[in-house]
Every structure is written in structure tokens, then in C-alpha cells.
C-alpha atoms as a PDB file:
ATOM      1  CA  UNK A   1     -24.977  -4.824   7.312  1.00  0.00           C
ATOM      2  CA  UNK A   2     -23.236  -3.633  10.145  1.00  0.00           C
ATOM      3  CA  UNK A   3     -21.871  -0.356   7.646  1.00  0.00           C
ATOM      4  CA  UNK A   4     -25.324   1.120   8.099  1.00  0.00           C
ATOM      5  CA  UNK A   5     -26.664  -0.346  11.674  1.00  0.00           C
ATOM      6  CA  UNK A   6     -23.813   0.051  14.439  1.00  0.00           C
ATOM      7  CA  UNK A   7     -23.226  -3.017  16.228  1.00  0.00           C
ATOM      8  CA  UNK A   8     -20.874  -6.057  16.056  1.00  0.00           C
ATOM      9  CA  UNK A   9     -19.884  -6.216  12.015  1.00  0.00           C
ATOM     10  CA  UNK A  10     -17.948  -4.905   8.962  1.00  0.00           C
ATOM     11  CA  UNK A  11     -17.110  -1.310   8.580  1.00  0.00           C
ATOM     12  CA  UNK A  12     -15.535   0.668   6.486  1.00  0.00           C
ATOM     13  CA  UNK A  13     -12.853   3.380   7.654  1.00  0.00           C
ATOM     14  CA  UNK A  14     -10.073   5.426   7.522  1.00  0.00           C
ATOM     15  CA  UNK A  15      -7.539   5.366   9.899  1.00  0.00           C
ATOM     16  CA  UNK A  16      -7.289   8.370  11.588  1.00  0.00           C
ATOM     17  CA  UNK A  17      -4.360   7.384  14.123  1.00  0.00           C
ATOM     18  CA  UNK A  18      -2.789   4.088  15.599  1.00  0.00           C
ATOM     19  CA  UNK A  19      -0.071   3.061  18.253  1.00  0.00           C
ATOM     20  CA  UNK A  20       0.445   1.657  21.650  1.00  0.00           C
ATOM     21  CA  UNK A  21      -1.510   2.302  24.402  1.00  0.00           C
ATOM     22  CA  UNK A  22      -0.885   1.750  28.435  1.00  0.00           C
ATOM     23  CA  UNK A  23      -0.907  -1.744  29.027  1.00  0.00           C
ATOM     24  CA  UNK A  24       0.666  -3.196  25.871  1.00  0.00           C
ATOM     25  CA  UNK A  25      -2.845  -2.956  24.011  1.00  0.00           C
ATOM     26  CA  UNK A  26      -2.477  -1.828  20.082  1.00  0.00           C
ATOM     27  CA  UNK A  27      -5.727   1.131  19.558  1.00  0.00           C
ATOM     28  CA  UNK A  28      -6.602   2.214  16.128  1.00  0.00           C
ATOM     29  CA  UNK A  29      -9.381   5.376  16.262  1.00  0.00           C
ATOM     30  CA  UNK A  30     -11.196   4.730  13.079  1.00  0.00           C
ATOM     31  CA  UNK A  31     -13.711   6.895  10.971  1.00  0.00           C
ATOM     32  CA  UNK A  32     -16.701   5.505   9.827  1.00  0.00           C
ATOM     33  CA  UNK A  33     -16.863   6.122   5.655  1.00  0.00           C
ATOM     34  CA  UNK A  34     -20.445   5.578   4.823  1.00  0.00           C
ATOM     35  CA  UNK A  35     -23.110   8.149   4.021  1.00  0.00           C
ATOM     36  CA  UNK A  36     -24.958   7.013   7.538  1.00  0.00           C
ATOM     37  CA  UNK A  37     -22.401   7.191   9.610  1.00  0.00           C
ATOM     38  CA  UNK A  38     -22.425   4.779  12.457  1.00  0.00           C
ATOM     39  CA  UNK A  39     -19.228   6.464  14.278  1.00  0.00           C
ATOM     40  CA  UNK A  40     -16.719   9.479  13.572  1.00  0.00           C
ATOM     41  CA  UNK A  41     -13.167   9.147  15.024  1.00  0.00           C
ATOM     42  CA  UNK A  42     -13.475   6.191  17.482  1.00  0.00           C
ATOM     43  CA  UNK A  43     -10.470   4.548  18.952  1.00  0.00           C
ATOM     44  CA  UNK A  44     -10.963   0.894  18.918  1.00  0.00           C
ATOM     45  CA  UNK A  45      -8.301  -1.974  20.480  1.00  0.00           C
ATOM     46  CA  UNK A  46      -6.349  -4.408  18.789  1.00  0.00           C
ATOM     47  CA  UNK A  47      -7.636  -8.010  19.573  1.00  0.00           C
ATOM     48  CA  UNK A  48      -4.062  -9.333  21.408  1.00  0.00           C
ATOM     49  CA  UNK A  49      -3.701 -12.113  19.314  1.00  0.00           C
ATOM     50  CA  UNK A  50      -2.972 -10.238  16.169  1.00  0.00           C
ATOM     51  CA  UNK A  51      -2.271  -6.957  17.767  1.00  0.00           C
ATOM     52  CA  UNK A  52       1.271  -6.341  15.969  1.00  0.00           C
ATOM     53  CA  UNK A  53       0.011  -7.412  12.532  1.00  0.00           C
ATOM     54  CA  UNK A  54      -3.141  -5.339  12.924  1.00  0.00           C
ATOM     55  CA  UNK A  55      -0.552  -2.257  14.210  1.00  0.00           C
ATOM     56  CA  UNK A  56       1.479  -2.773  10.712  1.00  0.00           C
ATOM     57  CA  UNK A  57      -2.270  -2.759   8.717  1.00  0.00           C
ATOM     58  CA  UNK A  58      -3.142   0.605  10.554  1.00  0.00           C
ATOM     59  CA  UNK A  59       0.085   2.299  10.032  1.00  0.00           C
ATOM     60  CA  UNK A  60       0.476   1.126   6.264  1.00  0.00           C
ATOM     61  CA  UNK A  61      -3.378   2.088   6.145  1.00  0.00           C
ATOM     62  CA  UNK A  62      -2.591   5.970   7.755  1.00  0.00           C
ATOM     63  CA  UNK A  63       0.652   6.607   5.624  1.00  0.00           C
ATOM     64  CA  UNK A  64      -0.581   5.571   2.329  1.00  0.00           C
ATOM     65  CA  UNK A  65      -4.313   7.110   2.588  1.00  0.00           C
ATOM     66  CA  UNK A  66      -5.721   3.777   2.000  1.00  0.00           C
ATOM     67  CA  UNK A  67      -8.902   2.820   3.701  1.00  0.00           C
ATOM     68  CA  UNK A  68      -9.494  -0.360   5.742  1.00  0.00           C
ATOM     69  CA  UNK A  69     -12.253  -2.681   6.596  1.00  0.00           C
ATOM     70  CA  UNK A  70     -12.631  -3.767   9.859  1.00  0.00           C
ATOM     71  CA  UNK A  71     -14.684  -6.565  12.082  1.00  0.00           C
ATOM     72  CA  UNK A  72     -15.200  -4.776  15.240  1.00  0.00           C
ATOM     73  CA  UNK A  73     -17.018  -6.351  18.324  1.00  0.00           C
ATOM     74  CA  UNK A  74     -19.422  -3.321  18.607  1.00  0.00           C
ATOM     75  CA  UNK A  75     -18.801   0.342  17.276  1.00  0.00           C
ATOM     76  CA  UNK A  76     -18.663   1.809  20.587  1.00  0.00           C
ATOM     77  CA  UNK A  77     -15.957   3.064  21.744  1.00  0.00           C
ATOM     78  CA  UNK A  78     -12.997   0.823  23.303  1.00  0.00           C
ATOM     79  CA  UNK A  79     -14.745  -2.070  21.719  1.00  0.00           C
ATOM     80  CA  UNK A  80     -12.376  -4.797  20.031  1.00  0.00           C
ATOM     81  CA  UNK A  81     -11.717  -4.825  16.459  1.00  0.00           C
ATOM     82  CA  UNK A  82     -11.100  -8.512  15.405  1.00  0.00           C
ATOM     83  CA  UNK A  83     -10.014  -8.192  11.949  1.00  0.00           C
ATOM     84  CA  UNK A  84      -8.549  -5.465   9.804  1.00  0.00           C
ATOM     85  CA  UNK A  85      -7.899  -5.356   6.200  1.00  0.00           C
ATOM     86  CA  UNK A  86      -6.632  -2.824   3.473  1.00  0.00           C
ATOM     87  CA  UNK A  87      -9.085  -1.504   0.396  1.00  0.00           C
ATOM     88  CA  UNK A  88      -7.283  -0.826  -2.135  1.00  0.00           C
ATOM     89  CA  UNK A  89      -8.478   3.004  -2.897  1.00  0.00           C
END
């Protein structure tokens, strides 16, 4: 139940903006869609292994107004978001 407690877990976001950053890392600043929020526009980093992929979810995710969930390592900011996946709105 990471939505409502902060921490390593799901969330569910908008994508607010995504690219590359210094350093060849992918960063995606996310905002937290849940009546508690946990986080408001946080920019989170690409795990390298999927970085590309997860830089085609985001933009898809930004252009169309779609939201996302995500599997971050922690919801603070710079953490590592593991997974990312479109919700259909």
C-alpha cells in the first residue's frame, strides 16, 4: 500500500516531464494521484536496464494524458523507479 504510505512500492502518477539527464540516466518527475498524497512533482531515475523503454512509457504517458503506475525504490526524490506502466484513463 505504498499509494498511501511513501516508501518502496506502487504509485500512481502523472507524468509531469521526462528526458535525459547528465550522465546518460533517463529521469521521469512524477505526481503522486491519490487523495493522500505521498509526493507532488518528484523527478525519479530510470533503472539502466530498461531506461529507453521506460523513456518511451513516460513520453507516450506525457503526450497522451494517460497516467502511469510505477514501482519506485522509495518516493524520495532521485530514488529509482523499477517499473513503469500505462493506465489506461
Amino acid at each position: 500500500m505504498a499509494d498511501e504510505l511513501g516508501g518502496p512500492g506502487w504509485y500512481t502518477c502523472s507524468v509531469v516531464r521526462t528526458g535525459p539527464a547528465e550522465g546518460g540516466d533517463v529521469v521521469v518527475m512524477l505526481h503522486h494521484e491519490h487523495p493522500n498524497k505521498v509526493f507532488t512533482d518528484r523527478w525519479f531515475v530510470a533503472v539502466e536496464k530498461v531506461k529507453q523503454e521506460m523513456l518511451a512509457v513516460a513520453l507516450f504517458a506525457l503526450a497522451s494524458g494517460y497516467k502511469v503506475t510505477a514501482l519506485l525504490e522509495d518516493s524520495e526524490q532521485y530514488a529509482v523507479c523499477k517499473r513503469l506502466y500505462m493506465v489506461r484513463p
